[in-house]
PDB file of N, CA and C in Angstrom:
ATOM      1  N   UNK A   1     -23.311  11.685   3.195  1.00  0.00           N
ATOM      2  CA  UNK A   1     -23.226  13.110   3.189  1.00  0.00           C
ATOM      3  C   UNK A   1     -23.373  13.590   1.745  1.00  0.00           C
ATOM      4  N   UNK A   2     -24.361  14.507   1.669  1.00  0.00           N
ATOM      5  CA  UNK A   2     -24.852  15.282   0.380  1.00  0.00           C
ATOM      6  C   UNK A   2     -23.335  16.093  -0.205  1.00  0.00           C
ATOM      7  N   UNK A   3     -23.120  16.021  -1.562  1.00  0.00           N
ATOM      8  CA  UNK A   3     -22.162  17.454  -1.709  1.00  0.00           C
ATOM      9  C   UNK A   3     -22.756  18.471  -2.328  1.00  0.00           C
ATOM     10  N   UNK A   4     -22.564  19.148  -2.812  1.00  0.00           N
ATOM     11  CA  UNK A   4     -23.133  20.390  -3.700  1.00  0.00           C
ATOM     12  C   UNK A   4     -22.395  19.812  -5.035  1.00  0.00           C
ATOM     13  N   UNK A   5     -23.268  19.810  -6.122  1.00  0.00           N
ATOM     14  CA  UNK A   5     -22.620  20.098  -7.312  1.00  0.00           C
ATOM     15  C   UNK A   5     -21.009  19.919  -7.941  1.00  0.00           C
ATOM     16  N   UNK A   6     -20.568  21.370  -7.409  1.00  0.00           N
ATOM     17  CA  UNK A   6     -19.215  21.931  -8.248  1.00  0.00           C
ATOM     18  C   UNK A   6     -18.536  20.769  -6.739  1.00  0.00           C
ATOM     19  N   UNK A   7     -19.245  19.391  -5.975  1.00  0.00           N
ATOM     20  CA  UNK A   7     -17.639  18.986  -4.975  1.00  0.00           C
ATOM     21  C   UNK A   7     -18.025  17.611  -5.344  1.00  0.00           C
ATOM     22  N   UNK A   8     -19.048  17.881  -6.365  1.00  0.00           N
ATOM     23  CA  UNK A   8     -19.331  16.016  -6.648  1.00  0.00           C
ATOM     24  C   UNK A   8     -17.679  15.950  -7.676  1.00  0.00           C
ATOM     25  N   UNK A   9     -17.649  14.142  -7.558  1.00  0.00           N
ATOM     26  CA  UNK A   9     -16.493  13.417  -8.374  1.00  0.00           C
ATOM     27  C   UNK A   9     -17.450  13.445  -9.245  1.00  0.00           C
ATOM     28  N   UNK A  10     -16.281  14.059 -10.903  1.00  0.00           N
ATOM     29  CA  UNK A  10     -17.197  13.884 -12.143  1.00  0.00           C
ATOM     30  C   UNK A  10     -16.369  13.509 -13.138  1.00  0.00           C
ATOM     31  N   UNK A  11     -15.333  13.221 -12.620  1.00  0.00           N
ATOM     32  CA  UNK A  11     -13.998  12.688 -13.682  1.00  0.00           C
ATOM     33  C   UNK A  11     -13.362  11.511 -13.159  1.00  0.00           C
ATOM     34  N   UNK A  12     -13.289  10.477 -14.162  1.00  0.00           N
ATOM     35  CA  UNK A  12     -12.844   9.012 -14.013  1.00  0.00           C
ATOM     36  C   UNK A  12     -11.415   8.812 -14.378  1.00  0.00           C
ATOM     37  N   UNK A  13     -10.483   8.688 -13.686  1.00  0.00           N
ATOM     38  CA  UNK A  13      -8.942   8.302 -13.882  1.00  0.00           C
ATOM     39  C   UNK A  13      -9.079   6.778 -13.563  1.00  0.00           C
ATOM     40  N   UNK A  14      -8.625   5.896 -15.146  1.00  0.00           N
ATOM     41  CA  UNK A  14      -8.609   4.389 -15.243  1.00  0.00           C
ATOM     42  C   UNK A  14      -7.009   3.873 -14.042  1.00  0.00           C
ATOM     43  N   UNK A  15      -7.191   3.513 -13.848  1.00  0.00           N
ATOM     44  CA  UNK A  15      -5.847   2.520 -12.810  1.00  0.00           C
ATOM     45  C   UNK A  15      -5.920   1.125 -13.307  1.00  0.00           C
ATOM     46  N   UNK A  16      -4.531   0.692 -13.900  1.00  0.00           N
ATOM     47  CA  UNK A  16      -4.329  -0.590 -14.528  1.00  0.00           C
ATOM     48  C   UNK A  16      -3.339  -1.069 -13.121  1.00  0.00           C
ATOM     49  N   UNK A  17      -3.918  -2.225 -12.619  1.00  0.00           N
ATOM     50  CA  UNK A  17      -2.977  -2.673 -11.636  1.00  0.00           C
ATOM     51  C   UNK A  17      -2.816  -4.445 -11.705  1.00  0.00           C
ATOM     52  N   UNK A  18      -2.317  -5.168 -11.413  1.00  0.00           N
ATOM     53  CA  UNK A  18      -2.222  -6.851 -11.458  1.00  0.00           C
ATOM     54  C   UNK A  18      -3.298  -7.144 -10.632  1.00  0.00           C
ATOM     55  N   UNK A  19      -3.318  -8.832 -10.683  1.00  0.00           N
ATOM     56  CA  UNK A  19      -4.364  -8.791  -9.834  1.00  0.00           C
ATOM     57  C   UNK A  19      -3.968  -9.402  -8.263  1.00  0.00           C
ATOM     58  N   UNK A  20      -2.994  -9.154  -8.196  1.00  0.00           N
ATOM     59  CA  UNK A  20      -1.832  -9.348  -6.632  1.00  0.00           C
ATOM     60  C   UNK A  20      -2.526  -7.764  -5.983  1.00  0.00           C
ATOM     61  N   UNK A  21      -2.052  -6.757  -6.539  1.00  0.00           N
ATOM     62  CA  UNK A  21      -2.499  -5.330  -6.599  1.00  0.00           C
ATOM     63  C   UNK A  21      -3.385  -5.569  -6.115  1.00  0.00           C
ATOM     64  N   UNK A  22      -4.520  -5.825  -7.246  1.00  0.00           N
ATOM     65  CA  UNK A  22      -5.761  -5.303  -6.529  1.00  0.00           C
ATOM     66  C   UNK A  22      -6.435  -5.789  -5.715  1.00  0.00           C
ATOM     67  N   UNK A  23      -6.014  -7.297  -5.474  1.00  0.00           N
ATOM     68  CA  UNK A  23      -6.283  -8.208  -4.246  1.00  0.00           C
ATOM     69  C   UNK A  23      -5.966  -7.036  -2.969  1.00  0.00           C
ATOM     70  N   UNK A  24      -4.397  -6.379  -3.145  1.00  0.00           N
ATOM     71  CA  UNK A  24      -4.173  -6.176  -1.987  1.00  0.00           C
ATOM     72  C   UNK A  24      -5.166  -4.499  -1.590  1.00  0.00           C
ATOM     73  N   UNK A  25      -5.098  -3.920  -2.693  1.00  0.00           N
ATOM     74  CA  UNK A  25      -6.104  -2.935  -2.671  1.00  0.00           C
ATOM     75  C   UNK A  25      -7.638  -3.045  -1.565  1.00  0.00           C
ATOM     76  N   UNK A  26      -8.206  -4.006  -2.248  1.00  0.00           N
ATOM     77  CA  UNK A  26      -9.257  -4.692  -1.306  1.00  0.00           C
ATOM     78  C   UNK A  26      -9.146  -4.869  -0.070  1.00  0.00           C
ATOM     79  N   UNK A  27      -8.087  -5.334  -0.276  1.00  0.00           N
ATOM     80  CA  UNK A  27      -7.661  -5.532   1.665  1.00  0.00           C
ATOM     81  C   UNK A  27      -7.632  -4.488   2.364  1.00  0.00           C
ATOM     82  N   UNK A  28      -6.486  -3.704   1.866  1.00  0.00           N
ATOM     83  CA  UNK A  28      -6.860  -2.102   2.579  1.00  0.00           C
ATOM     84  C   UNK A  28      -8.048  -2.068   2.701  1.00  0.00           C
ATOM     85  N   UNK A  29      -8.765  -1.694   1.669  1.00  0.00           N
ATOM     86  CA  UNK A  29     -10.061  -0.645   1.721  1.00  0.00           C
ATOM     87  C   UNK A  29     -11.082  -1.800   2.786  1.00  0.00           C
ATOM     88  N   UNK A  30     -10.998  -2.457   2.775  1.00  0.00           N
ATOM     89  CA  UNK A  30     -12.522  -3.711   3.471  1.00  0.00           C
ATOM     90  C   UNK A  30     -11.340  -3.083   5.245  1.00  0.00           C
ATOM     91  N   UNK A  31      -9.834  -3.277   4.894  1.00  0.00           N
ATOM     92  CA  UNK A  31      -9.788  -2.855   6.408  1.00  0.00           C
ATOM     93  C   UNK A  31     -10.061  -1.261   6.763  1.00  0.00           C
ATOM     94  N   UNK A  32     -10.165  -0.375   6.122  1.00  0.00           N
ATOM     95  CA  UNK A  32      -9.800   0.823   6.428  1.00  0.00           C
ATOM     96  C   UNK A  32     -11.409   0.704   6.222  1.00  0.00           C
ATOM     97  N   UNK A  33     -12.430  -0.011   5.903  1.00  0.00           N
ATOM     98  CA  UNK A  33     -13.266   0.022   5.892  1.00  0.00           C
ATOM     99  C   UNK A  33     -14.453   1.150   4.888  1.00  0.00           C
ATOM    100  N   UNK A  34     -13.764   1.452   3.554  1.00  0.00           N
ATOM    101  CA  UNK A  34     -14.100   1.940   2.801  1.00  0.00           C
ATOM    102  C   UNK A  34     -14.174   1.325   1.517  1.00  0.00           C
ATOM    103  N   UNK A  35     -14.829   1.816   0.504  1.00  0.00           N
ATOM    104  CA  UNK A  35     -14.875   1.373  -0.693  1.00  0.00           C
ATOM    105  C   UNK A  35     -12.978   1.285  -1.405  1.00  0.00           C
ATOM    106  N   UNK A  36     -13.261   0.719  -2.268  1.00  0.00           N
ATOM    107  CA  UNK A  36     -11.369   0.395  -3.101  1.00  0.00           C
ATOM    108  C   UNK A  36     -11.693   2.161  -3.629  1.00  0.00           C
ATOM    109  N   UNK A  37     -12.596   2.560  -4.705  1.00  0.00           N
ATOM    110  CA  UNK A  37     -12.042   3.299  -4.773  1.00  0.00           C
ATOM    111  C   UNK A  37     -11.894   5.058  -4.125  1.00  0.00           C
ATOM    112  N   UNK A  38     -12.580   4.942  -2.624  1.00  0.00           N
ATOM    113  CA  UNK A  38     -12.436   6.002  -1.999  1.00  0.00           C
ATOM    114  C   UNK A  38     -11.002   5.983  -1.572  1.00  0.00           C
ATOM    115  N   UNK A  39     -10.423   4.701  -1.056  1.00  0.00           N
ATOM    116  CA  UNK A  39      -9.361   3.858  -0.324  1.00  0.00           C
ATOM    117  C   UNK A  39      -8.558   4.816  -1.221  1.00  0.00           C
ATOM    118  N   UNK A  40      -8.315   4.271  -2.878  1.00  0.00           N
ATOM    119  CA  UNK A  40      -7.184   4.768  -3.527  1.00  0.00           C
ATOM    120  C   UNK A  40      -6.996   6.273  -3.391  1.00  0.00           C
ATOM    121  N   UNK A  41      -8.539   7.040  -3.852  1.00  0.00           N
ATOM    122  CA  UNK A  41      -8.930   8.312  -3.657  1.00  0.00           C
ATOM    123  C   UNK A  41      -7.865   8.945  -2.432  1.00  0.00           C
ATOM    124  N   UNK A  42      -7.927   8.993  -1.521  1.00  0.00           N
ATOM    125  CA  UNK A  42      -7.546   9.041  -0.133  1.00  0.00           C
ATOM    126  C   UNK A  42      -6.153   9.111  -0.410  1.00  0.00           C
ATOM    127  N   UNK A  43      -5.120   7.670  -0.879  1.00  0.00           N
ATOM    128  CA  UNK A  43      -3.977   7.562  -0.928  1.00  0.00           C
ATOM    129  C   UNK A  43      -2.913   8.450  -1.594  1.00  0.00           C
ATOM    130  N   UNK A  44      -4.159   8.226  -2.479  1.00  0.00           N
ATOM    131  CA  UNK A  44      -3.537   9.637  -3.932  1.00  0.00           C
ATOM    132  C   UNK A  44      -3.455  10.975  -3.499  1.00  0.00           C
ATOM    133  N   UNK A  45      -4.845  11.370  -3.120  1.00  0.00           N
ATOM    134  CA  UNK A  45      -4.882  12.890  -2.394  1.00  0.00           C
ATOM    135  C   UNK A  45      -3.729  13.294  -1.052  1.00  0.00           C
ATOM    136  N   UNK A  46      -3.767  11.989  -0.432  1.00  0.00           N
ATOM    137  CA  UNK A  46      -2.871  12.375   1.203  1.00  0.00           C
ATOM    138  C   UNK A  46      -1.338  12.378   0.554  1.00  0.00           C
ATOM    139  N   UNK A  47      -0.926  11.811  -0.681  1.00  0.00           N
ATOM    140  CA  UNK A  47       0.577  11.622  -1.618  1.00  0.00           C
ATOM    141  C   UNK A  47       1.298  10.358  -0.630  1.00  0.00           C
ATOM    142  N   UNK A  48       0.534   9.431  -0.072  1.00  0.00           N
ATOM    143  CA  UNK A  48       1.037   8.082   0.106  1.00  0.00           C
ATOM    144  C   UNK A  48       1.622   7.550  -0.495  1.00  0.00           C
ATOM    145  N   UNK A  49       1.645   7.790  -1.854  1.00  0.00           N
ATOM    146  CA  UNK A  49       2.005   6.871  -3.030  1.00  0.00           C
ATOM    147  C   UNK A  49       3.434   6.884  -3.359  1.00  0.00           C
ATOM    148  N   UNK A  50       3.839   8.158  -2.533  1.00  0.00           N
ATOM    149  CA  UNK A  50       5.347   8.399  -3.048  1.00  0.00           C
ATOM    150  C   UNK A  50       6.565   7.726  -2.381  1.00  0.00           C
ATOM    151  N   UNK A  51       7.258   7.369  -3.396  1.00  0.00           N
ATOM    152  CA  UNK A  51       8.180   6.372  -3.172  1.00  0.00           C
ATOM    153  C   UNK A  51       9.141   7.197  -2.242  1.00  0.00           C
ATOM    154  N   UNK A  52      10.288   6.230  -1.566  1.00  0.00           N
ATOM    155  CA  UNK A  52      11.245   7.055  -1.039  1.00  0.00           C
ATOM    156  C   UNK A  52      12.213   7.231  -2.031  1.00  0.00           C
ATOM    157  N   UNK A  53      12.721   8.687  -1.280  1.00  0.00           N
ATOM    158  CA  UNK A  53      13.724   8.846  -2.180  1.00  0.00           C
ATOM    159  C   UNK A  53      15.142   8.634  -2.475  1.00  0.00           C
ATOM    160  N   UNK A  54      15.443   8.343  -1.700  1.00  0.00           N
ATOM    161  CA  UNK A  54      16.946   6.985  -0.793  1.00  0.00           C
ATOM    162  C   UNK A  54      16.774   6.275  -0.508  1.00  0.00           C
ATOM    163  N   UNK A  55      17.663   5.194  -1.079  1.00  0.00           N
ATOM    164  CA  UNK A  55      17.574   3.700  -0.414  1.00  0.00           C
ATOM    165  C   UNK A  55      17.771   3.807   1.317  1.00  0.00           C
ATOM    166  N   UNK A  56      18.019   2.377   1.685  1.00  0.00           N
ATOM    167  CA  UNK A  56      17.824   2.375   3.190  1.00  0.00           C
ATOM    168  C   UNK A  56      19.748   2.474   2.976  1.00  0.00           C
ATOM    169  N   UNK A  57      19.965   3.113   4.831  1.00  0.00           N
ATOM    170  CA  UNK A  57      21.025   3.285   4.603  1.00  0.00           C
ATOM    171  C   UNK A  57      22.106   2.026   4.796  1.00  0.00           C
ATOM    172  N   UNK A  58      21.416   0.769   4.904  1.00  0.00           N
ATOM    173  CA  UNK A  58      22.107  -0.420   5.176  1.00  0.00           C
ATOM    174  C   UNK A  58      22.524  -0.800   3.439  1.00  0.00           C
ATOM    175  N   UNK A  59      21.602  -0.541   2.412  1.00  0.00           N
ATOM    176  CA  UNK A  59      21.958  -0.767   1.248  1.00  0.00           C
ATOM    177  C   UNK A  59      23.209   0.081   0.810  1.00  0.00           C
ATOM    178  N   UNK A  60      23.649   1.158   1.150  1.00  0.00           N
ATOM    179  CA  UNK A  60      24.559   2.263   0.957  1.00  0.00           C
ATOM    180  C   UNK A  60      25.904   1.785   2.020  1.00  0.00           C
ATOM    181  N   UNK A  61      25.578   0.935   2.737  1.00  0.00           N
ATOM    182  CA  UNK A  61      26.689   0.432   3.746  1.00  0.00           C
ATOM    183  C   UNK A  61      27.436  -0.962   3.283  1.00  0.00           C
ATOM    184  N   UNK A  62      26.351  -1.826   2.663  1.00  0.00           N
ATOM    185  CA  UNK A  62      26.828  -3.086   1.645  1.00  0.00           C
ATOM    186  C   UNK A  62      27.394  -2.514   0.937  1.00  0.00           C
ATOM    187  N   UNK A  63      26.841  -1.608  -0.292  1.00  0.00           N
ATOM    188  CA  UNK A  63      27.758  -0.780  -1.153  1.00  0.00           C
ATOM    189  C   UNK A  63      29.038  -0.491  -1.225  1.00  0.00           C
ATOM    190  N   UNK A  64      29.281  -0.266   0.253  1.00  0.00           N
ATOM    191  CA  UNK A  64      30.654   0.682   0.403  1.00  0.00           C
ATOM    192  C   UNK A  64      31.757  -0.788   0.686  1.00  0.00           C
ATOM    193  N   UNK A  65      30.960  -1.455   1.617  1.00  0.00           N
ATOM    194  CA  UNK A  65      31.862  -2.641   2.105  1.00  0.00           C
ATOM    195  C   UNK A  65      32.008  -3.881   0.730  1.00  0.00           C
ATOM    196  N   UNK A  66      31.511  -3.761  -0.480  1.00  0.00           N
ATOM    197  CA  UNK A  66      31.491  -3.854  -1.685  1.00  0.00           C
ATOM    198  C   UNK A  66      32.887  -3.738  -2.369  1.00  0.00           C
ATOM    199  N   UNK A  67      32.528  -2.378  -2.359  1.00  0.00           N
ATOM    200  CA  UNK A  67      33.514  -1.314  -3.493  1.00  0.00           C
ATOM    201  C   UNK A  67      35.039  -1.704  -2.828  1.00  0.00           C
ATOM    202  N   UNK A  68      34.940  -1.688  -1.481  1.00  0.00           N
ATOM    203  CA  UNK A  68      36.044  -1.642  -0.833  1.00  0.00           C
ATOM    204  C   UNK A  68      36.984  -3.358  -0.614  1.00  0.00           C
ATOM    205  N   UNK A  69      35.965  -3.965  -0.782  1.00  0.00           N
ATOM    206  CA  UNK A  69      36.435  -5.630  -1.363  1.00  0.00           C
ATOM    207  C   UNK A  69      37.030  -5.574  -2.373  1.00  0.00           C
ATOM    208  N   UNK A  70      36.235  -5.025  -3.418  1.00  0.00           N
ATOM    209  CA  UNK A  70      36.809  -5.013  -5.057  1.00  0.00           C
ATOM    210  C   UNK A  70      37.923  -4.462  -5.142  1.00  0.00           C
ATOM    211  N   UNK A  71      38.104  -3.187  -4.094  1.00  0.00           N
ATOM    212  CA  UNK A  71      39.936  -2.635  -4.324  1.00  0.00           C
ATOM    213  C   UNK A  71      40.749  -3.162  -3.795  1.00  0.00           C
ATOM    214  N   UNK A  72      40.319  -3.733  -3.050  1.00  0.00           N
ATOM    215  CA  UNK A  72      41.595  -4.458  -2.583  1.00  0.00           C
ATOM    216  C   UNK A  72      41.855  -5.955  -3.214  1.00  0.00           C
ATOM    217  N   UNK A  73      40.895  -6.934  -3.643  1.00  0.00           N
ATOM    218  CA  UNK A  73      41.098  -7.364  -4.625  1.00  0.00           C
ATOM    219  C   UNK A  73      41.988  -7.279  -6.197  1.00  0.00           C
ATOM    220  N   UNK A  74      41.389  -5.924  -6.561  1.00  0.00           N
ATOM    221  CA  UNK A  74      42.242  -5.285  -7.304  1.00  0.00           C
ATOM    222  C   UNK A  74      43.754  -5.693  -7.481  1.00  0.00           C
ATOM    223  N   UNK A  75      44.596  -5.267  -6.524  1.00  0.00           N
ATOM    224  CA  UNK A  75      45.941  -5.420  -6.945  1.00  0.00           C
ATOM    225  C   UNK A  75      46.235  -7.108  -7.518  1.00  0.00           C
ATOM    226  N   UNK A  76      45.684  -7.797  -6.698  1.00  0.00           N
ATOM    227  CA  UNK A  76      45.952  -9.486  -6.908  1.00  0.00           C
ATOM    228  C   UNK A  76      45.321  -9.936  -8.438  1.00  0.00           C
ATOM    229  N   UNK A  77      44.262  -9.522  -8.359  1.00  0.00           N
ATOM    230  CA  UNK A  77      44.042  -9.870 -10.002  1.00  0.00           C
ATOM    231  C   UNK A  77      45.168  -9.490 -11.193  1.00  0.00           C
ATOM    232  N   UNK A  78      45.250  -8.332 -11.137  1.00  0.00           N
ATOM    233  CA  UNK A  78      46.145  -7.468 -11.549  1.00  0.00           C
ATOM    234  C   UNK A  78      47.754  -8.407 -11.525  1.00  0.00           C
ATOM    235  N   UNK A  79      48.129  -8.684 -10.669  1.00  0.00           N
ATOM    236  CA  UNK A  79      49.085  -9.732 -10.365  1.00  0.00           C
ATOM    237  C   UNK A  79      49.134 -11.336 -11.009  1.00  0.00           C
ATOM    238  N   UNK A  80      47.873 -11.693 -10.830  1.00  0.00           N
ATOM    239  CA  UNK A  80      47.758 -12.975 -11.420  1.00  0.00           C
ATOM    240  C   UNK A  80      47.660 -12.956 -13.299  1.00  0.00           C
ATOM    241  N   UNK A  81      47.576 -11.661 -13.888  1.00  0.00           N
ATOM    242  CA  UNK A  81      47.081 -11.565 -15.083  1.00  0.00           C
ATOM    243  C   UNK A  81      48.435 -11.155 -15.502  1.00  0.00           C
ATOM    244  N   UNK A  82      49.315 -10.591 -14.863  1.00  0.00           N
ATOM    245  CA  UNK A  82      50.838 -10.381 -14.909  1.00  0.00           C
ATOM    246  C   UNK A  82      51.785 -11.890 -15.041  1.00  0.00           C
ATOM    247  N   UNK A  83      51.065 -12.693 -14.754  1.00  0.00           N
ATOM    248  CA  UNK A  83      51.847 -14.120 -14.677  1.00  0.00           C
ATOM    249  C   UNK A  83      52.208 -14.595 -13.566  1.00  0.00           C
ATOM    250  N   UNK A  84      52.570 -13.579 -12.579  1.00  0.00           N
ATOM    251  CA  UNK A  84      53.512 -13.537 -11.539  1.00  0.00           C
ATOM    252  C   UNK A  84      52.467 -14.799 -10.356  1.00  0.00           C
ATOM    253  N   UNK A  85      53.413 -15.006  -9.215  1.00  0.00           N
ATOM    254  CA  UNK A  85      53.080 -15.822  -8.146  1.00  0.00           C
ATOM    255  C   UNK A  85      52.555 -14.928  -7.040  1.00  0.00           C
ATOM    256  N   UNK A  86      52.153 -15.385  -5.893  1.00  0.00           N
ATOM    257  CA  UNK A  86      51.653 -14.651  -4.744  1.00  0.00           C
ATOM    258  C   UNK A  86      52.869 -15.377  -4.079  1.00  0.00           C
ATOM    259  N   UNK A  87      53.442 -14.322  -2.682  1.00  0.00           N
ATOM    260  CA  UNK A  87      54.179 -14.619  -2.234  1.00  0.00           C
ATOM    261  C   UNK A  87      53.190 -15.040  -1.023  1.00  0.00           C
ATOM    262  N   UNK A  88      54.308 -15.265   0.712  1.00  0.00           N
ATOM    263  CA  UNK A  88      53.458 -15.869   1.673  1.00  0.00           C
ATOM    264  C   UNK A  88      52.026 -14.561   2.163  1.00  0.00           C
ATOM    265  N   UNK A  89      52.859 -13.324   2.074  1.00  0.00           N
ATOM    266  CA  UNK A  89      52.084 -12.057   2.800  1.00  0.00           C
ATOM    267  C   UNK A  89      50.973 -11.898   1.630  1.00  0.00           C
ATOM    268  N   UNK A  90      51.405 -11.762   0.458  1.00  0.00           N
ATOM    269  CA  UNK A  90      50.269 -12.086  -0.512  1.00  0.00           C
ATOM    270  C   UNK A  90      48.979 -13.565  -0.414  1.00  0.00           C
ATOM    271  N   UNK A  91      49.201 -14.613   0.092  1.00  0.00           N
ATOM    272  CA  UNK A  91      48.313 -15.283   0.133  1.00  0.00           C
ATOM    273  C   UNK A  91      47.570 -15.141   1.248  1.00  0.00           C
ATOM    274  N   UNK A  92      48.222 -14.756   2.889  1.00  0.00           N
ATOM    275  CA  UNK A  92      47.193 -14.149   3.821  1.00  0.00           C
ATOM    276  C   UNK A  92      46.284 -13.364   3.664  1.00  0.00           C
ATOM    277  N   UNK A  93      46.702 -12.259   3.044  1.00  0.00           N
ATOM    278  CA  UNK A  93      45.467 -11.406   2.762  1.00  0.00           C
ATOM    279  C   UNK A  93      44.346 -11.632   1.750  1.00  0.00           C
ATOM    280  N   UNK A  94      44.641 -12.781   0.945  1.00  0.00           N
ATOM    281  CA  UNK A  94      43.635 -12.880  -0.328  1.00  0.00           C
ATOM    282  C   UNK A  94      42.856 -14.475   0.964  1.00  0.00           C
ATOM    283  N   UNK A  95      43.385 -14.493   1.658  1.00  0.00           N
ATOM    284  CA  UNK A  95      42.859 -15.336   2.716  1.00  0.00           C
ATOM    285  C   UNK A  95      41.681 -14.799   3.457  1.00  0.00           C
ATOM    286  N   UNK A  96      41.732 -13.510   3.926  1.00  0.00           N
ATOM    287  CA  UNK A  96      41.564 -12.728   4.630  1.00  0.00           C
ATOM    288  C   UNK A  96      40.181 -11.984   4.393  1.00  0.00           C
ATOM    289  N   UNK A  97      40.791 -11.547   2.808  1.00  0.00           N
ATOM    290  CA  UNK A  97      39.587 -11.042   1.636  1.00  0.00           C
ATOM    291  C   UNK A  97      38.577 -12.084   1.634  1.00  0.00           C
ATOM    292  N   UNK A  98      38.997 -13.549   1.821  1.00  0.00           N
ATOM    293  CA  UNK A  98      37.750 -14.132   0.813  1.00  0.00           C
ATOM    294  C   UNK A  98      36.825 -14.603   2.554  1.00  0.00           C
ATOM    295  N   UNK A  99      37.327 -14.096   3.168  1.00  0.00           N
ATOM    296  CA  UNK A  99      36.632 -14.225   4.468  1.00  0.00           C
ATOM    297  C   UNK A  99      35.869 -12.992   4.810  1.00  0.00           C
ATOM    298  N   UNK A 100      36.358 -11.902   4.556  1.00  0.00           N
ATOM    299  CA  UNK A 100      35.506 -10.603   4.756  1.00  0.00           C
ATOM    300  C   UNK A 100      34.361 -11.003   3.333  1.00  0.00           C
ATOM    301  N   UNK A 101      34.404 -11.489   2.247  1.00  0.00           N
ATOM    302  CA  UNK A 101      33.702 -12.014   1.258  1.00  0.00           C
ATOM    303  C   UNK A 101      32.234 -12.573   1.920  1.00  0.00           C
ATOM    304  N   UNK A 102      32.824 -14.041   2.596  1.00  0.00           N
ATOM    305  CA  UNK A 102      31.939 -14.795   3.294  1.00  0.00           C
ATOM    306  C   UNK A 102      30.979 -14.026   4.339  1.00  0.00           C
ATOM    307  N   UNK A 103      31.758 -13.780   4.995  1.00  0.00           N
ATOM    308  CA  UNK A 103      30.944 -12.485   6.442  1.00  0.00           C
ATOM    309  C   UNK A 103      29.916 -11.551   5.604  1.00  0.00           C
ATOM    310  N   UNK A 104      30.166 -11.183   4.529  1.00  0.00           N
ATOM    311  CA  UNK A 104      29.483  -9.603   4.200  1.00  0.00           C
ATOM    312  C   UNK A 104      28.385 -10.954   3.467  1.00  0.00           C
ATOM    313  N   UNK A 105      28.515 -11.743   3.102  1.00  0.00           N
ATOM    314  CA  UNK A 105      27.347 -12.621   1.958  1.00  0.00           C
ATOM    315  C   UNK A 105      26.721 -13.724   3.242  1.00  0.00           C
ATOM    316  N   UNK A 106      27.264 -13.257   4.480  1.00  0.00           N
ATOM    317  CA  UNK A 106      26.283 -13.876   5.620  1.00  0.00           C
ATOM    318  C   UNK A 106      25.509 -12.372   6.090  1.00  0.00           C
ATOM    319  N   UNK A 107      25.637 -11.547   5.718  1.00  0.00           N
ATOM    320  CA  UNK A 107      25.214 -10.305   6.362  1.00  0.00           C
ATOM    321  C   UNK A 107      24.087  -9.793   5.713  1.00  0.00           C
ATOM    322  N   UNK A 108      24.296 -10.274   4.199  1.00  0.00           N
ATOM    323  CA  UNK A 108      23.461  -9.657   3.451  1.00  0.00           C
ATOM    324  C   UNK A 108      22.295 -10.949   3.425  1.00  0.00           C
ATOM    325  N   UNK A 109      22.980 -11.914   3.615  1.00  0.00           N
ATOM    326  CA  UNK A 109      21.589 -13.654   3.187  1.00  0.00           C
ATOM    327  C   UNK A 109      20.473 -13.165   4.837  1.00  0.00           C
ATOM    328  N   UNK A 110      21.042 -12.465   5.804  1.00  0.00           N
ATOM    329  CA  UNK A 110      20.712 -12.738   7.430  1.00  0.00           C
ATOM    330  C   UNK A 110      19.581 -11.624   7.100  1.00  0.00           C
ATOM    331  N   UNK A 111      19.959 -10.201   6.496  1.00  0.00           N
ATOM    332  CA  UNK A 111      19.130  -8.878   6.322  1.00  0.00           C
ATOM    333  C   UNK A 111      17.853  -9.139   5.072  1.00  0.00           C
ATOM    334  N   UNK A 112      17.995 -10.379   4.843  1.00  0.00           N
ATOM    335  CA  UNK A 112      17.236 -11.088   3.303  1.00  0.00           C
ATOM    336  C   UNK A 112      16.133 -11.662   3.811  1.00  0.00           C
ATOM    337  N   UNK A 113      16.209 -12.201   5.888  1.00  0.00           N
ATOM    338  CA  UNK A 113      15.277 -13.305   5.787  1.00  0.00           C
ATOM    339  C   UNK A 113      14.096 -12.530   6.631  1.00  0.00           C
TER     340      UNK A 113
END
């Protein structure tokens, strides 16, 4: 298809990419069945390119089940740096902790594979 003039491309924007990139570039475009750089053309113009802007909300859910390990942790460190001993109710729960520990670092290795 002919354009007129003032709708021809007459300006060159360089793109520095690896060559993983532009391998995968190729791929698109040979599947979408266009040249690489109409392919990019396209991506850029439609704003494909844009990242999200929040993580996923499973990352924000590790987070929390995180933060919420560490406080309760908290007091026992705090205790052990005091000198002091753990009594019996004190060692169940640091029992307890290092098991909600294990579970959340099977949760996160399982969402990894």
């Amino acid at each position: 298809m002919l354009r007129s003039q003032s709708e021809r491309r007459s300006f060159v924007i360089a793109l520095k990419v690896t060559a993983i990139e532009k391998r995968y570039l190729q791929a698109c475009a040979k599947k979408a069945e266009l040249s690489v750089s109409t392919y990019v053309h396209r991506l850029v113009m439609e704003r494909r390119l844009k990242k999200p802007a929040t993580l996923p909300p499973e990352v924000f859910a590790f987070k929390g089940q995180l933060l919420h390990l560490c406080g309760a942790l908290h007091p026992f460190s705090q205790k052990r740096l005091d000198g002091d001993d753990f009594n019996v109710l004190e060692r169940a729960e640091v029992k307890q902790i290092i098991q909600n520990v294990a579970e959340l670092a099977r949760q996160i290795n399982n969402n990894l594979k």
